[in-house]
N, C-alpha and C. Protein backbone atom coordinates (compact mmCIF):
# COMPACT_ATOMS: atom_id res chain seq x y z
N UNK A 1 36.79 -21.32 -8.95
CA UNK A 1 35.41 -21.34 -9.40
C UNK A 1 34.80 -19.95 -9.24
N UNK A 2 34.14 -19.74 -10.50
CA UNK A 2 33.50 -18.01 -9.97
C UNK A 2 31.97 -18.21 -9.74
N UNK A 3 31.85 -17.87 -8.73
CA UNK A 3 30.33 -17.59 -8.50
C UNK A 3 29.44 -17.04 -8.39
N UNK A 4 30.28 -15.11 -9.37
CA UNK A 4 29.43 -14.15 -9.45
C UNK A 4 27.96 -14.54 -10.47
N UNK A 5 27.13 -13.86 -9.96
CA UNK A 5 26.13 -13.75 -10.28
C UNK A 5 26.09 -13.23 -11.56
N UNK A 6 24.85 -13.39 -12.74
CA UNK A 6 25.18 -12.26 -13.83
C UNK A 6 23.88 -11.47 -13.50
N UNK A 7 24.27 -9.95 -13.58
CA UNK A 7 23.15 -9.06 -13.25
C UNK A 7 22.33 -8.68 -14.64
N UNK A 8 21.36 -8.39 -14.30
CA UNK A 8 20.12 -7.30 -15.23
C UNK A 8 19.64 -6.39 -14.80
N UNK A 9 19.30 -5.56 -15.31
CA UNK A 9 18.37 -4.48 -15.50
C UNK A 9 16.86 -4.46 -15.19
N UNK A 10 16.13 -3.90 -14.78
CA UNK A 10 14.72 -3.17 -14.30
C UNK A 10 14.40 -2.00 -14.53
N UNK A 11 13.53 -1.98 -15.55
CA UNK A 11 13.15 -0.74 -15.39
C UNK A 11 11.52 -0.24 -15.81
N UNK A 12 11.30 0.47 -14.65
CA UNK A 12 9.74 0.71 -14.78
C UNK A 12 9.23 1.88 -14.69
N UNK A 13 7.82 2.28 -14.94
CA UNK A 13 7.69 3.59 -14.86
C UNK A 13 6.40 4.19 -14.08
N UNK A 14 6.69 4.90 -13.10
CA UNK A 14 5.49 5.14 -11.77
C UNK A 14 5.47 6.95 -11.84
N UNK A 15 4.67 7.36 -11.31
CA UNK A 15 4.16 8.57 -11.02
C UNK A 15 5.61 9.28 -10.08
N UNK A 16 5.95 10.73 -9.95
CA UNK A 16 6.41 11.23 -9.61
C UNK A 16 6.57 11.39 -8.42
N UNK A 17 5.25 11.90 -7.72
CA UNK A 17 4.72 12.00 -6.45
C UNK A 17 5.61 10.46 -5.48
N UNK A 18 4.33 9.57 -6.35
CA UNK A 18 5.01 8.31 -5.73
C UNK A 18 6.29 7.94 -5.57
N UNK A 19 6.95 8.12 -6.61
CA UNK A 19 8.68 7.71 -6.50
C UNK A 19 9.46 8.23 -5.54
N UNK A 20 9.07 9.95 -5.27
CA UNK A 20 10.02 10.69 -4.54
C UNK A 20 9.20 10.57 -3.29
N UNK A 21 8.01 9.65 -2.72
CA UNK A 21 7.88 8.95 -1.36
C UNK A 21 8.31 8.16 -0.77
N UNK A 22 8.69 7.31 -2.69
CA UNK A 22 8.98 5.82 -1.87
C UNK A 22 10.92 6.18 -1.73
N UNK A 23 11.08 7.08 -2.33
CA UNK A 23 12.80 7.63 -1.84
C UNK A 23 12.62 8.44 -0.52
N UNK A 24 12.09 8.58 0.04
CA UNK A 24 12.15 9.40 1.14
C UNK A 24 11.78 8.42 2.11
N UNK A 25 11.14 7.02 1.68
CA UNK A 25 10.62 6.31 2.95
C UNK A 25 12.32 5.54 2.79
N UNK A 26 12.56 4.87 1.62
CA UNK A 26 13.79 4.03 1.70
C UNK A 26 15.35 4.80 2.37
N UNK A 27 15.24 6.32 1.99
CA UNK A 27 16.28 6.94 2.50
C UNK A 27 16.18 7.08 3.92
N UNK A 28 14.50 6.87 4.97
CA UNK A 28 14.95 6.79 6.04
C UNK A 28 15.09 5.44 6.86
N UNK A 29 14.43 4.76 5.65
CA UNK A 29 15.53 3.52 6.77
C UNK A 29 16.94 2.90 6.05
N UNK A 30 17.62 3.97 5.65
CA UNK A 30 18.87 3.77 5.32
C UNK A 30 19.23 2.75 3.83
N UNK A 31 18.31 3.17 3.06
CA UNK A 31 18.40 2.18 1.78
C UNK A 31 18.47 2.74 0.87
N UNK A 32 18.83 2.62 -0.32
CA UNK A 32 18.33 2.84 -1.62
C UNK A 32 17.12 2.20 -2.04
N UNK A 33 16.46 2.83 -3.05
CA UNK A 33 15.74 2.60 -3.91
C UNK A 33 15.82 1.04 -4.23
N UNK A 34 17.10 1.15 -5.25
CA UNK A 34 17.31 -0.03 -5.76
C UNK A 34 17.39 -1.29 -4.63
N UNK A 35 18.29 -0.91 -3.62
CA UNK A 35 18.27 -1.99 -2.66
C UNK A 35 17.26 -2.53 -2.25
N UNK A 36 15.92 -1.62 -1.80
CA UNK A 36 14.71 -1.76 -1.17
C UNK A 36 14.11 -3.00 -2.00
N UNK A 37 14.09 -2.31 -3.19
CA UNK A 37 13.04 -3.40 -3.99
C UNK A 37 14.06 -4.59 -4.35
N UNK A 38 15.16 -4.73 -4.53
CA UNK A 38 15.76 -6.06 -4.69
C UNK A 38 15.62 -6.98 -3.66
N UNK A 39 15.32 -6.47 -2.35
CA UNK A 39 15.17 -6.83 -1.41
C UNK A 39 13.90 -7.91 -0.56
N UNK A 40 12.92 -6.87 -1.55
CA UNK A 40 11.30 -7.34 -1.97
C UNK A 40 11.25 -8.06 -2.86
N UNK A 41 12.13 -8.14 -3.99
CA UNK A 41 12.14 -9.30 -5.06
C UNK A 41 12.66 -10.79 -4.17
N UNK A 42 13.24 -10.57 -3.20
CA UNK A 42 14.39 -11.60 -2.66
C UNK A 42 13.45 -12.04 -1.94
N UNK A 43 12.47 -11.44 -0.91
CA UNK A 43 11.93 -12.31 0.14
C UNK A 43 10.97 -12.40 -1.01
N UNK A 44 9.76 -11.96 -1.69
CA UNK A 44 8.87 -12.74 -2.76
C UNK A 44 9.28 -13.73 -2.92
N UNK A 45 10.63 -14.09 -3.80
CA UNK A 45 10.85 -15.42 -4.55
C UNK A 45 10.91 -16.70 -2.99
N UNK A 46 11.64 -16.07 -2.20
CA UNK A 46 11.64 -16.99 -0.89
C UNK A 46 10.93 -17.56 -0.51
N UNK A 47 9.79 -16.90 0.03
CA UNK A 47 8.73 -17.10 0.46
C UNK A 47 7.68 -17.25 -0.70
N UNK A 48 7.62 -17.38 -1.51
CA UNK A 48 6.86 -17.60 -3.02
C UNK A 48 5.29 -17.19 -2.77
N UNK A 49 6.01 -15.42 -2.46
CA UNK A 49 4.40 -15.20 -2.48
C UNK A 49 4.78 -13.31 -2.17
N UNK A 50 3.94 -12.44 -2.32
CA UNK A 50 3.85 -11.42 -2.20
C UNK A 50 2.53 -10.49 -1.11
N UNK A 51 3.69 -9.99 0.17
CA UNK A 51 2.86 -9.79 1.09
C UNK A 51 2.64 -8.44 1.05
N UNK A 52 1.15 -7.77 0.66
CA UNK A 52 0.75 -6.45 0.15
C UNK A 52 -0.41 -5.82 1.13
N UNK A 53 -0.05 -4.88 1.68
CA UNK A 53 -1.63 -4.57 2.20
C UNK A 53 -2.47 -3.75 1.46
N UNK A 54 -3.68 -4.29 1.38
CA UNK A 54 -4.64 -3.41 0.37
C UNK A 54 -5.40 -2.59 1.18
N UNK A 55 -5.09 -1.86 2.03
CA UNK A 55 -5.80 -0.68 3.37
C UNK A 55 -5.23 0.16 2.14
N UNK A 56 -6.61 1.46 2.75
CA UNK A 56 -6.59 2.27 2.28
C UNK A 56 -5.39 3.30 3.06
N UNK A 57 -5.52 4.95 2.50
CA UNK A 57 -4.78 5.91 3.54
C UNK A 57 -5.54 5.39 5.27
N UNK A 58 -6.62 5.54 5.06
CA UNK A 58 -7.80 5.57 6.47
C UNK A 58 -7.26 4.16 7.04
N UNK A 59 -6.90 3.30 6.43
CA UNK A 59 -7.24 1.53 6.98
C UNK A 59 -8.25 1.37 6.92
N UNK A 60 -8.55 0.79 5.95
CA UNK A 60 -9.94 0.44 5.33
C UNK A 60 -9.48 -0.83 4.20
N UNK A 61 -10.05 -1.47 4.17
CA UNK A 61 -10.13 -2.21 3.04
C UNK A 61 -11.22 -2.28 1.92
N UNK A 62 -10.97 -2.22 0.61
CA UNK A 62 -11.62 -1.97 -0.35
C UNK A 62 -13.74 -2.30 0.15
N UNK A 63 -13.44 -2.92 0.47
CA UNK A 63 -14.72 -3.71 0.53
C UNK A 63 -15.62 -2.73 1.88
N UNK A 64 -14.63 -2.31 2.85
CA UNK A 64 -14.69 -1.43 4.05
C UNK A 64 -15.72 -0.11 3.16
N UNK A 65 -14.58 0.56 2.52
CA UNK A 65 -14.33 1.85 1.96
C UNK A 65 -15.37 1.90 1.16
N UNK A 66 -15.96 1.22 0.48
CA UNK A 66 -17.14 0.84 -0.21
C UNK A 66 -18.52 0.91 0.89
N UNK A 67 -18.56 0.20 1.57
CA UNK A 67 -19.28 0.13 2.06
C UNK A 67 -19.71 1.58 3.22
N UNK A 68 -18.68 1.95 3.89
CA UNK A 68 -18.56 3.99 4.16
C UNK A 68 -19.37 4.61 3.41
N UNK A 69 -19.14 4.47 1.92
CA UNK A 69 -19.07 5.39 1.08
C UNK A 69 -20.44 5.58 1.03
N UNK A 70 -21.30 3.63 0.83
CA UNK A 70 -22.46 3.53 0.31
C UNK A 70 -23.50 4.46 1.49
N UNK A 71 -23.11 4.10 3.04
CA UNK A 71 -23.51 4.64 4.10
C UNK A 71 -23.84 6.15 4.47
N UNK A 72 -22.65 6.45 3.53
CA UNK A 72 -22.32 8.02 3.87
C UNK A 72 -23.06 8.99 2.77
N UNK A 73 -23.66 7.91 1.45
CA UNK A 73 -24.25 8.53 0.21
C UNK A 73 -26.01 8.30 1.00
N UNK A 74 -26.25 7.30 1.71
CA UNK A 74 -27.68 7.43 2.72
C UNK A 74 -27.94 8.24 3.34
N UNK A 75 -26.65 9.20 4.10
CA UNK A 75 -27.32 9.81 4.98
C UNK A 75 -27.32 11.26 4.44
N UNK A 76 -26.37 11.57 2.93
CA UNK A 76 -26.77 12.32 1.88
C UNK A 76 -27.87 12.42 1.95
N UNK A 77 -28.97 11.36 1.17
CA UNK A 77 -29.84 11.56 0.65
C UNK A 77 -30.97 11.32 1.69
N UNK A 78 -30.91 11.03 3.24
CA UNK A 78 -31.77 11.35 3.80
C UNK A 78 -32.54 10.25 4.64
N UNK A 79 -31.49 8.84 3.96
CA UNK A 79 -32.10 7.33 4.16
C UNK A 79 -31.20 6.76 5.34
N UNK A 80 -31.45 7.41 6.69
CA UNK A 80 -30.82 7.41 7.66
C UNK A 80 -31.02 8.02 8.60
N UNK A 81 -31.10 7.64 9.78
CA UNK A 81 -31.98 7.46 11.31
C UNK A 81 -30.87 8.17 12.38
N UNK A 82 -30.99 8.91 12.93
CA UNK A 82 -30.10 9.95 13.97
C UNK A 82 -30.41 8.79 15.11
N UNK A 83 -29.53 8.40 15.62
CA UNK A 83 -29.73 8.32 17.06
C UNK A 83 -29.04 8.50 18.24
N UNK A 84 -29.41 8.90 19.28
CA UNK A 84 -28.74 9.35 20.46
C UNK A 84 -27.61 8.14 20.57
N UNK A 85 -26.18 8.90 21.17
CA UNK A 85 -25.37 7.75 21.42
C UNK A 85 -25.67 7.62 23.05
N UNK A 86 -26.09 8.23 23.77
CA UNK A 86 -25.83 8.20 25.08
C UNK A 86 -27.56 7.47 25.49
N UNK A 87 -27.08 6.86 26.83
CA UNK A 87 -28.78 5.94 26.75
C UNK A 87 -29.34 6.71 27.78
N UNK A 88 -30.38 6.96 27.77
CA UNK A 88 -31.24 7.61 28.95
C UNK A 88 -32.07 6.41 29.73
């Protein structure tokens, strides 16, 4: 009985920068490319679901990073209160 698998093809197309990170992260934990993400296809279908973090570089989450931003455009413009951190 044969029970090879029949294979296919993938192929997609990402930014430069990105690719030759995500080869430098997979080459140090001893993987390929290809392996990495077949790998991520394998636990997805397993686990029937896709585990992604949406943090920013900082760790932030969208909603976080937004909200910084809105904070940080207040004290731009002047709509924002100094206060001592230390208590007297």
């Amino acid at each position: 009985m044969n029970t090879a698998v029949e294979r296919s093809n993938l192929t997609i197309s990402i930014d430069r920068p990105t690719r030759e990170s995500f080869s430098a992260l997979c080459d140090g934990l001893g993987l390929s490319v290809s392996s990495c993400i077949i790998a991520l296809m394998r636990q997805s279908v397993r686990q029937q679901g896709i585990n992604l973090s949406m943090l920013d570089a900082n760790g932030f989450t969208p909603m976080e990073a937004a909200e910084l931003k809105r904070r940080a455009e207040d004290v731009k413009l002047g709509h924002a209160e100094a206060h001592s951190l230390i208590e007297e």
